[in-house]
Protein backbone atom coordinates (compact mmCIF):
# COMPACT_ATOMS: atom_id res chain seq x y z
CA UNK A 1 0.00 0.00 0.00
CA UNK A 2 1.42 3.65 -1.01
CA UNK A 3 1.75 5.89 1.63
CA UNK A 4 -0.97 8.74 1.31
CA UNK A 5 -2.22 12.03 3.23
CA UNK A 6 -5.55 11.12 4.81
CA UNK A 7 -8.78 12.31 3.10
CA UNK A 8 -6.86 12.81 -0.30
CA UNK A 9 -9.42 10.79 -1.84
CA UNK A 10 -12.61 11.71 -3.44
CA UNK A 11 -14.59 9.04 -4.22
CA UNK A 12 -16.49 7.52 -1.13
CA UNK A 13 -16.24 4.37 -2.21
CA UNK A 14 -12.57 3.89 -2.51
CA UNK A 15 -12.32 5.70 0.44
CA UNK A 16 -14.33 3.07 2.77
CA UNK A 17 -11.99 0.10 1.20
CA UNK A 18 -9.27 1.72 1.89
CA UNK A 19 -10.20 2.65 5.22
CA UNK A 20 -11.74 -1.40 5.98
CA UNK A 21 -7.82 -2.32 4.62
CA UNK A 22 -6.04 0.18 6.88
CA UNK A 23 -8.10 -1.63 9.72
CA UNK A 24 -7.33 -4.91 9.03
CA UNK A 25 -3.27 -4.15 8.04
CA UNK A 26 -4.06 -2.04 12.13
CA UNK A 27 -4.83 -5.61 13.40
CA UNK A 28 -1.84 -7.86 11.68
CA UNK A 29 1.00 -4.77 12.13
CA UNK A 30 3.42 -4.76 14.89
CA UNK A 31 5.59 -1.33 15.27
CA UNK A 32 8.19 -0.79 17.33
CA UNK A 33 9.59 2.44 19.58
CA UNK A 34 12.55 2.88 20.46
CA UNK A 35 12.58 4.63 23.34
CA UNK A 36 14.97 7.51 24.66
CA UNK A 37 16.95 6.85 28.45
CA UNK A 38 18.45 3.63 28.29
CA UNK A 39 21.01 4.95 31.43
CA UNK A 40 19.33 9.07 31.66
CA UNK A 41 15.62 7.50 32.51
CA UNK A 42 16.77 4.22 34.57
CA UNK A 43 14.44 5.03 37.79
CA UNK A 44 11.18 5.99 34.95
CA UNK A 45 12.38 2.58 33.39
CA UNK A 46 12.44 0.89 36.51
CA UNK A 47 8.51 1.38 37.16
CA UNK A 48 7.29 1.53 34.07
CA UNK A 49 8.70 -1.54 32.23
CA UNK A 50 6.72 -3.79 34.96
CA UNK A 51 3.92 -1.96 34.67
CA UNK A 52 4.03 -2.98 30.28
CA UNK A 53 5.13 -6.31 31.15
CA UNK A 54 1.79 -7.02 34.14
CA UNK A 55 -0.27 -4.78 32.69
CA UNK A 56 -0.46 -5.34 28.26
CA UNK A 57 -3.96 -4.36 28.63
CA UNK A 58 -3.13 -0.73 29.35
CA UNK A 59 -1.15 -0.48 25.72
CA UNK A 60 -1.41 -1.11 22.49
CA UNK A 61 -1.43 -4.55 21.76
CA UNK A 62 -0.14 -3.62 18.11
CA UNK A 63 2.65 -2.26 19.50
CA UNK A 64 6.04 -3.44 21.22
CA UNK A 65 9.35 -2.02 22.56
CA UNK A 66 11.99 -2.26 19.86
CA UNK A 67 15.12 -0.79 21.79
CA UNK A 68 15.92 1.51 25.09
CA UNK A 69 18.61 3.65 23.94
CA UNK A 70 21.47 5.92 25.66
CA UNK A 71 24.70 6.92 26.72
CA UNK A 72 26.44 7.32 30.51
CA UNK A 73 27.62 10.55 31.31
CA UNK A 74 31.62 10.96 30.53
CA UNK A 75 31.43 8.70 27.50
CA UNK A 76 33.56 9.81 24.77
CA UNK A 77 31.95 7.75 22.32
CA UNK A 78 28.58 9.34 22.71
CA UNK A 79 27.07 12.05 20.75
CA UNK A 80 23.44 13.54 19.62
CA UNK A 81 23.00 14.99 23.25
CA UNK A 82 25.42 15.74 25.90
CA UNK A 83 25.19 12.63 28.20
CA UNK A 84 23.92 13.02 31.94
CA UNK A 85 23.18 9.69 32.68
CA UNK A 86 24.51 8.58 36.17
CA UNK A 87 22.53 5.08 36.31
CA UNK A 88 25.10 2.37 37.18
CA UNK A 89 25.90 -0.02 33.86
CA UNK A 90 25.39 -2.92 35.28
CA UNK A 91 21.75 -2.54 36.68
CA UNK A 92 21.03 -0.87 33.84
CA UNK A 93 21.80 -4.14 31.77
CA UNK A 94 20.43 -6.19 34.32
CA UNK A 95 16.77 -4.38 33.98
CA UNK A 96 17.28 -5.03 29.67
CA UNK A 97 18.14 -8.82 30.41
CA UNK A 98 15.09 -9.18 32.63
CA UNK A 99 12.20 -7.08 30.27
CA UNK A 100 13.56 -8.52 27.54
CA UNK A 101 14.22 -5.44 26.04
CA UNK A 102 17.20 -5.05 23.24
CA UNK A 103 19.75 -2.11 24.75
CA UNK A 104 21.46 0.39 22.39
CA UNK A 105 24.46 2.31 22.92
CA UNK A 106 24.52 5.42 21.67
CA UNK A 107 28.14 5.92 20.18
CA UNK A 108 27.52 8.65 17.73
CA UNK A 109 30.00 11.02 18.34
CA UNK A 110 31.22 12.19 14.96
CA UNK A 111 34.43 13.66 15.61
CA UNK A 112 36.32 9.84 16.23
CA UNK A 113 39.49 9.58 16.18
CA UNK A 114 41.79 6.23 16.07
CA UNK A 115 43.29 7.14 19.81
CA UNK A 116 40.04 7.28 21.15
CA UNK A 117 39.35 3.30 20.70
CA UNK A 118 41.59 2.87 23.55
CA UNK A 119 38.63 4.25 25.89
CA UNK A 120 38.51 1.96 28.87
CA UNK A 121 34.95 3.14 30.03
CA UNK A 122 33.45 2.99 26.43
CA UNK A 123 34.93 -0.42 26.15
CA UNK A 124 33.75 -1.95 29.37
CA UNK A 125 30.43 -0.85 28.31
CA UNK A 126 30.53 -3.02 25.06
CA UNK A 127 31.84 -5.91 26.97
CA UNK A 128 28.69 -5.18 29.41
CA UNK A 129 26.74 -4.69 27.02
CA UNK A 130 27.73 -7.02 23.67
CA UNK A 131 25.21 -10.22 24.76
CA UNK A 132 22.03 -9.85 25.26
CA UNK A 133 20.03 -12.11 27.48
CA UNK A 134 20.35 -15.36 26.82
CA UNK A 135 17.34 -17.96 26.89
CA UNK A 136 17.08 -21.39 28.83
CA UNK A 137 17.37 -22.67 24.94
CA UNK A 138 20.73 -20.86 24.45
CA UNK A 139 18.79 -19.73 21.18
CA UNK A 140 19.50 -15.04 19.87
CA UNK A 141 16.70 -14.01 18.64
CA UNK A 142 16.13 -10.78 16.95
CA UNK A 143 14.11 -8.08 17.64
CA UNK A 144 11.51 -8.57 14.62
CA UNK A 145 10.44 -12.24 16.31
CA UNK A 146 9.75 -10.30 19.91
CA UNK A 147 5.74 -10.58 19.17
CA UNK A 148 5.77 -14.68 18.90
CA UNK A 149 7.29 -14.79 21.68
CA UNK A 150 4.48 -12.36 23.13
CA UNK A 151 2.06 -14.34 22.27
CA UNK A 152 3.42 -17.59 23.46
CA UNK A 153 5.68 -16.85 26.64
CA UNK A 154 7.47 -19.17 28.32
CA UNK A 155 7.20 -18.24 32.45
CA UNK A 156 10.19 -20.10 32.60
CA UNK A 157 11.97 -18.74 29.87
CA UNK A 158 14.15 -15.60 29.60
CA UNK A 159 13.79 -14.03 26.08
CA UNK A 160 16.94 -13.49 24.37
CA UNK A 161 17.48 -10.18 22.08
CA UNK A 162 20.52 -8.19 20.66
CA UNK A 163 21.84 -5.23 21.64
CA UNK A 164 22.52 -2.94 19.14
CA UNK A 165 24.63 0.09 18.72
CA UNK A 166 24.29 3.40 17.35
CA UNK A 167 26.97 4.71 15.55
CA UNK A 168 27.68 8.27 12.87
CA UNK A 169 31.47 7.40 13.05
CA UNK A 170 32.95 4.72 9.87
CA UNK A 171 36.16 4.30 12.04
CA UNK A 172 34.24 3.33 15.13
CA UNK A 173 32.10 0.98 13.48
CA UNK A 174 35.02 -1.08 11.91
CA UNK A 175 36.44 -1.12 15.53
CA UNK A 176 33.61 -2.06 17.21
CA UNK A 177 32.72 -4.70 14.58
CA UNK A 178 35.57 -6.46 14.85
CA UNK A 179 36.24 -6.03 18.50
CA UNK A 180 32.87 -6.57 19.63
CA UNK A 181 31.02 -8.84 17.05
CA UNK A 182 27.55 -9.38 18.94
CA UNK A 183 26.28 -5.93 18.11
CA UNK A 184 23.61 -4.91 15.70
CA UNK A 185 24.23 -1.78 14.55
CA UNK A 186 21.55 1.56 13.69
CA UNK A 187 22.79 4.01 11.51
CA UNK A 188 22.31 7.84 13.09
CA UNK A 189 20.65 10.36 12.52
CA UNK A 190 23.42 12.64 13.40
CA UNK A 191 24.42 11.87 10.01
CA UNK A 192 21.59 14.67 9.50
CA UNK A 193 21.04 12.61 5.83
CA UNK A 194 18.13 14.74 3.74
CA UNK A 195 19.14 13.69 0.50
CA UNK A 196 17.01 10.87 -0.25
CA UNK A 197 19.51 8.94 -2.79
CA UNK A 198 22.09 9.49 0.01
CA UNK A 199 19.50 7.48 2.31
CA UNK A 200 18.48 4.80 0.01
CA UNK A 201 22.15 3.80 -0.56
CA UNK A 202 22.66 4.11 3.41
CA UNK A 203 20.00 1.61 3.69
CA UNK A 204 21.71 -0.37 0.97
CA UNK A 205 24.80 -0.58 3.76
CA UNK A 206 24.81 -4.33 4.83
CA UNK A 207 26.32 -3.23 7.98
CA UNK A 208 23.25 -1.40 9.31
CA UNK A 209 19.95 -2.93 10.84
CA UNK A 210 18.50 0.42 10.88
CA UNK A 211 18.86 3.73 9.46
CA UNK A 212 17.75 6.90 11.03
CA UNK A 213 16.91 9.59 8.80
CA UNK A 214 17.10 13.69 9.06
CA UNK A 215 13.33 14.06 10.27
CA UNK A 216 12.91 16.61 7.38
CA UNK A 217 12.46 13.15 4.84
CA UNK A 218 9.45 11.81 7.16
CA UNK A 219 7.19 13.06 4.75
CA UNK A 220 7.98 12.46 1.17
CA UNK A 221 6.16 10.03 0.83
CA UNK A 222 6.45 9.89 -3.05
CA UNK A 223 9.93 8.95 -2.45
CA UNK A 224 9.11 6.34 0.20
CA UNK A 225 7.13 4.58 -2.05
CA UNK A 226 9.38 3.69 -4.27
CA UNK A 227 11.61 1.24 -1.50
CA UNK A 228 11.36 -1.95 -1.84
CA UNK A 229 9.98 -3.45 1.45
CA UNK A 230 13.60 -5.08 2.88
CA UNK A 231 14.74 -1.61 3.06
CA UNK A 232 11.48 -0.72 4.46
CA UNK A 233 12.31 -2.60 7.25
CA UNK A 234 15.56 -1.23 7.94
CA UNK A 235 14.12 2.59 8.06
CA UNK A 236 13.72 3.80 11.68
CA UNK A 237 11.73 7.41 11.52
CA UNK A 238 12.42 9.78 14.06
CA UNK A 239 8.65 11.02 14.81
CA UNK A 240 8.90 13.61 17.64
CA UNK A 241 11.85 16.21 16.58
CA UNK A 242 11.20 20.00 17.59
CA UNK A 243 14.21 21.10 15.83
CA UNK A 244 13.26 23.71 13.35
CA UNK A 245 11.99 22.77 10.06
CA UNK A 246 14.12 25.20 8.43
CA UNK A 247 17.23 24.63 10.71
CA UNK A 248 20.38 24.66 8.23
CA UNK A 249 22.97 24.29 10.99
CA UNK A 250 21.86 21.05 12.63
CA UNK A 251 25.19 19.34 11.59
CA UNK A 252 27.25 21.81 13.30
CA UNK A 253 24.80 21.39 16.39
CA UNK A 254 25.59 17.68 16.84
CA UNK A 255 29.58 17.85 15.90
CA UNK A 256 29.14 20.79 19.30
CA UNK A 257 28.18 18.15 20.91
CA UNK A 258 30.55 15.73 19.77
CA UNK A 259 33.45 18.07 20.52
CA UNK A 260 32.03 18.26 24.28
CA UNK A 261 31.59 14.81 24.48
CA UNK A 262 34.93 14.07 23.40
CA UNK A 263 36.41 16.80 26.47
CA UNK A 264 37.37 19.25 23.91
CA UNK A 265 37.54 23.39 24.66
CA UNK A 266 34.57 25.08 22.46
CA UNK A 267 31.92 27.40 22.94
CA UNK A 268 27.95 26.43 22.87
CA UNK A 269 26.40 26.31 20.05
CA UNK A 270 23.73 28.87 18.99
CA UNK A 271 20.80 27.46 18.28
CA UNK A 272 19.26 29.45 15.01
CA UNK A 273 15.69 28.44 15.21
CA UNK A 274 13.70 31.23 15.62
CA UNK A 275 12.01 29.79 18.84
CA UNK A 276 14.77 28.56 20.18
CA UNK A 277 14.32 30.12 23.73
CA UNK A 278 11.18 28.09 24.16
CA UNK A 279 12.91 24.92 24.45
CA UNK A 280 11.44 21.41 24.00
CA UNK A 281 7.83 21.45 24.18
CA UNK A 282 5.81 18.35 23.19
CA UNK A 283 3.15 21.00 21.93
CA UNK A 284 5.34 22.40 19.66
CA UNK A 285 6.83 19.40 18.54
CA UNK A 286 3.30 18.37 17.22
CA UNK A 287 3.05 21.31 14.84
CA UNK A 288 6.37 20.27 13.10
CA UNK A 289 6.01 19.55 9.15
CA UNK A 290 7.92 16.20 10.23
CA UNK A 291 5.98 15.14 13.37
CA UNK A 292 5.14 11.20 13.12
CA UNK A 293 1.30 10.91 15.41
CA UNK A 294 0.21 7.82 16.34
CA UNK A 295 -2.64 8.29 13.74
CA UNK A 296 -0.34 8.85 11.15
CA UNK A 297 1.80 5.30 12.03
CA UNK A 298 -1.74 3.50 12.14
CA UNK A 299 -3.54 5.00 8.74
CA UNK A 300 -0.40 5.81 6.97
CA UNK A 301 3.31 4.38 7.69
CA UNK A 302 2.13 0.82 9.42
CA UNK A 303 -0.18 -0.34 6.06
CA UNK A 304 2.85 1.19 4.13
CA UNK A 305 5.32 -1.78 5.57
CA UNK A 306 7.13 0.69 7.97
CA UNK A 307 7.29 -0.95 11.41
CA UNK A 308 10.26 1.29 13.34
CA UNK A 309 9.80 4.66 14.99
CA UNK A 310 12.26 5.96 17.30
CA UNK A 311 11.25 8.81 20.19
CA UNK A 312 13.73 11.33 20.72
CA UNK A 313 14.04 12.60 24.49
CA UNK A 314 17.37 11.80 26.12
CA UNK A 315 17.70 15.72 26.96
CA UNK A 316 14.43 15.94 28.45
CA UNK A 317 13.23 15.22 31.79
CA UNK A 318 10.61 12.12 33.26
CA UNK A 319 7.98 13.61 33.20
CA UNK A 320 8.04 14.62 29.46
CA UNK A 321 9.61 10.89 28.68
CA UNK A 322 6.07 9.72 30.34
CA UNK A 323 4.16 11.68 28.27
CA UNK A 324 5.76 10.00 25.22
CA UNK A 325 4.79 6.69 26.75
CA UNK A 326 1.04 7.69 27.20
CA UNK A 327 0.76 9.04 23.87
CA UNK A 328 1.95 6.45 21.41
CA UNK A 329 1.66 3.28 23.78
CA UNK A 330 -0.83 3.69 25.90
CA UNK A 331 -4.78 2.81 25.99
CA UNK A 332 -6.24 6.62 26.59
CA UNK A 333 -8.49 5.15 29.07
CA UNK A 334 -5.65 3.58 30.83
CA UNK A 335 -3.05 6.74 30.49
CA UNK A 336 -4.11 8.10 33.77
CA UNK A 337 -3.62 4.68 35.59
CA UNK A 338 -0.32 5.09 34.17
CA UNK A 339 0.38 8.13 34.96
CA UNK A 340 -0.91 7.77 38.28
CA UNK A 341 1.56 4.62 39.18
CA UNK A 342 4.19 6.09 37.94
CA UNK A 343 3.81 9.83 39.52
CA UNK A 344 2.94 8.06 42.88
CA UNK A 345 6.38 5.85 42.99
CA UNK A 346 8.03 7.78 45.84
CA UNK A 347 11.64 7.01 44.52
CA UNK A 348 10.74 9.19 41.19
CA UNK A 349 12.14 12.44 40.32
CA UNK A 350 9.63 13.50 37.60
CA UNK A 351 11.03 17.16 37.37
């Protein structure tokens, strides 16, 4: 099925079909989030994830947790945001193992250099992090066979996924490859690509899993068409960006960042949106040309064969990470249960 603005059509007829096919593709689709905070949003994480594991009625039942993505704080290796994540490793790997959930490292600093694969912290982390959990069956499964497994668990069974890494750097990849063979790897969208030849033939990359695009392709869909479905599957769309539409100066923004990350002298970047001073607001985010809604991944990007949709939100706080959560995963008459277990765990820090 093409992908399509809603109501473009003009002929009632057609338009019923293809609103009876978008509701049966709605019952046979699984998507998948990945979700921002794998080490900034450990104590949300901690309460939520048994909340979607005890309590599926409260979500979707179309939709499952791809990835948890994030960097510690002090982790050269890390780019996209400046990293405040002060979780310990280990439990934070230990909470993946036991939801199930595949952990991604986010290693996109851009600015690599060959002396900085030497890294002791960023190297302990892949050594942490390289195996997922493993099943009673010894058996690795990806993260595309995570719904059978949903619908027949094993209570004695722990379910085994990859962990994955996300990477901008060439060098760094070859490094880690080698090194660290176990990964999966997710091409980043630090890589700010908006040329959409330059995408294809990054999804063409045999190395990559997934590829993130620049937001700013979300919505040609004329040009989406025309994949063939296996790199359909590999194409991960960033749905909640506030950047500026217009921004021409978000490569500079993340290579700041990368500089920072990497301990280097420089001075903030200057943001050149011309909101800039009212930060991240969800609100705003909505009226963005490129904003992904959880009607438009229902009626338009699930019957299209898109399945992966990652939520940006590593620079954010809980509160506004929850609100994420109750928007594209949860039941609206179950969002204030949600919200209300989660708000009323005492070891929380919301704000």
């Amino acid at each position: 099925m093409k992908l399509s603005t809603i109501g473009g059509k003009t002929d009632i007829e057609v338009k019923k079909i293809a609103i009876i096919f978008a509701t049966f593709i709605k019952k046979q689709m699984k998507i998948y989030y990945h979700l921002p905070g794998l080490f900034e949003f450990y104590d949300l994480y901690k309460a939520f994830l048994p909340l979607w594991r005890e309590h599926r009625e409260y979500f979707y039942d179309w939709c499952e947790i791809g990835s948890i993505y994030g960097a510690p704080s002090d982790c050269i290796w890390g780019g996209g945001r400046v990293g405040f994540g002060d979780a310990e490793p280990r439990k934070v790997a230990e909470l993946m193992r036991e939801s199930g959930i595949s952990a991604r490292l986010t290693f996109s600093n851009s600015l690599i250099r060959e002396e900085h694969f030497a890294d002791a912290r960023c190297n302990k982390l892949c050594k942490m992090f390289e195996n997922g959990a493993v099943s009673s069956a010894g058996e690795m499964r990806a993260i595309q066979d995570e719904d059978k497994s949903r619908e027949n668990p094993d209570a004695n069974e722990t379910r085994a996924v990859q962990n994955g890494i996300i990477v901008h750097s060439d060098l760094l990849l070859n490094y880690i490859k080698s090194k660290y063979p176990s990964f999966y790897f997710v091409s980043s969208t630090t890589k700010v690509i908006t040329d959409f030849e330059q995408f294809k033939a990054e999804l063409d990359r045999e190395e990559f899993r997934y590829v993130v695009p620049d937001f700013r392709l979300n919505k040609q869909f004329d040009k989406l068409n025309t994949l063939t479905d296996a790199q359909k599957q590999k194409v991960e769309f960033l749905c909640n960006e506030c950047c500026w539409f217009g921004c021409y100066d978000r490569k500079k923004c993340y290579e700041n960042v990368s500089q920072k990350s990497l301990g280097e002298k420089c001075e903030d970047h200057i943001c050149v949106s011309p909101t800039a001073q009212r930060g991240y607001r969800f609100s705003d985010a909505m009226k963005n040309p490129g904003f992904i809604g959880i009607e438009d991944i229902q009626n338009i990007y699930a019957p299209a064969g898109f399945q992966h949709f990652k939520i940006e939100g590593r620079s954010l706080g809980s509160a506004l990470i929850l609100e994420f959560l109750l928007y594209y995963m949860t039941k609206p008459e179950h969002q204030l249960k949600v919200r209300e277990e989660i708000y009323l765990d005492s070891t929380l820090d919301l704000f």
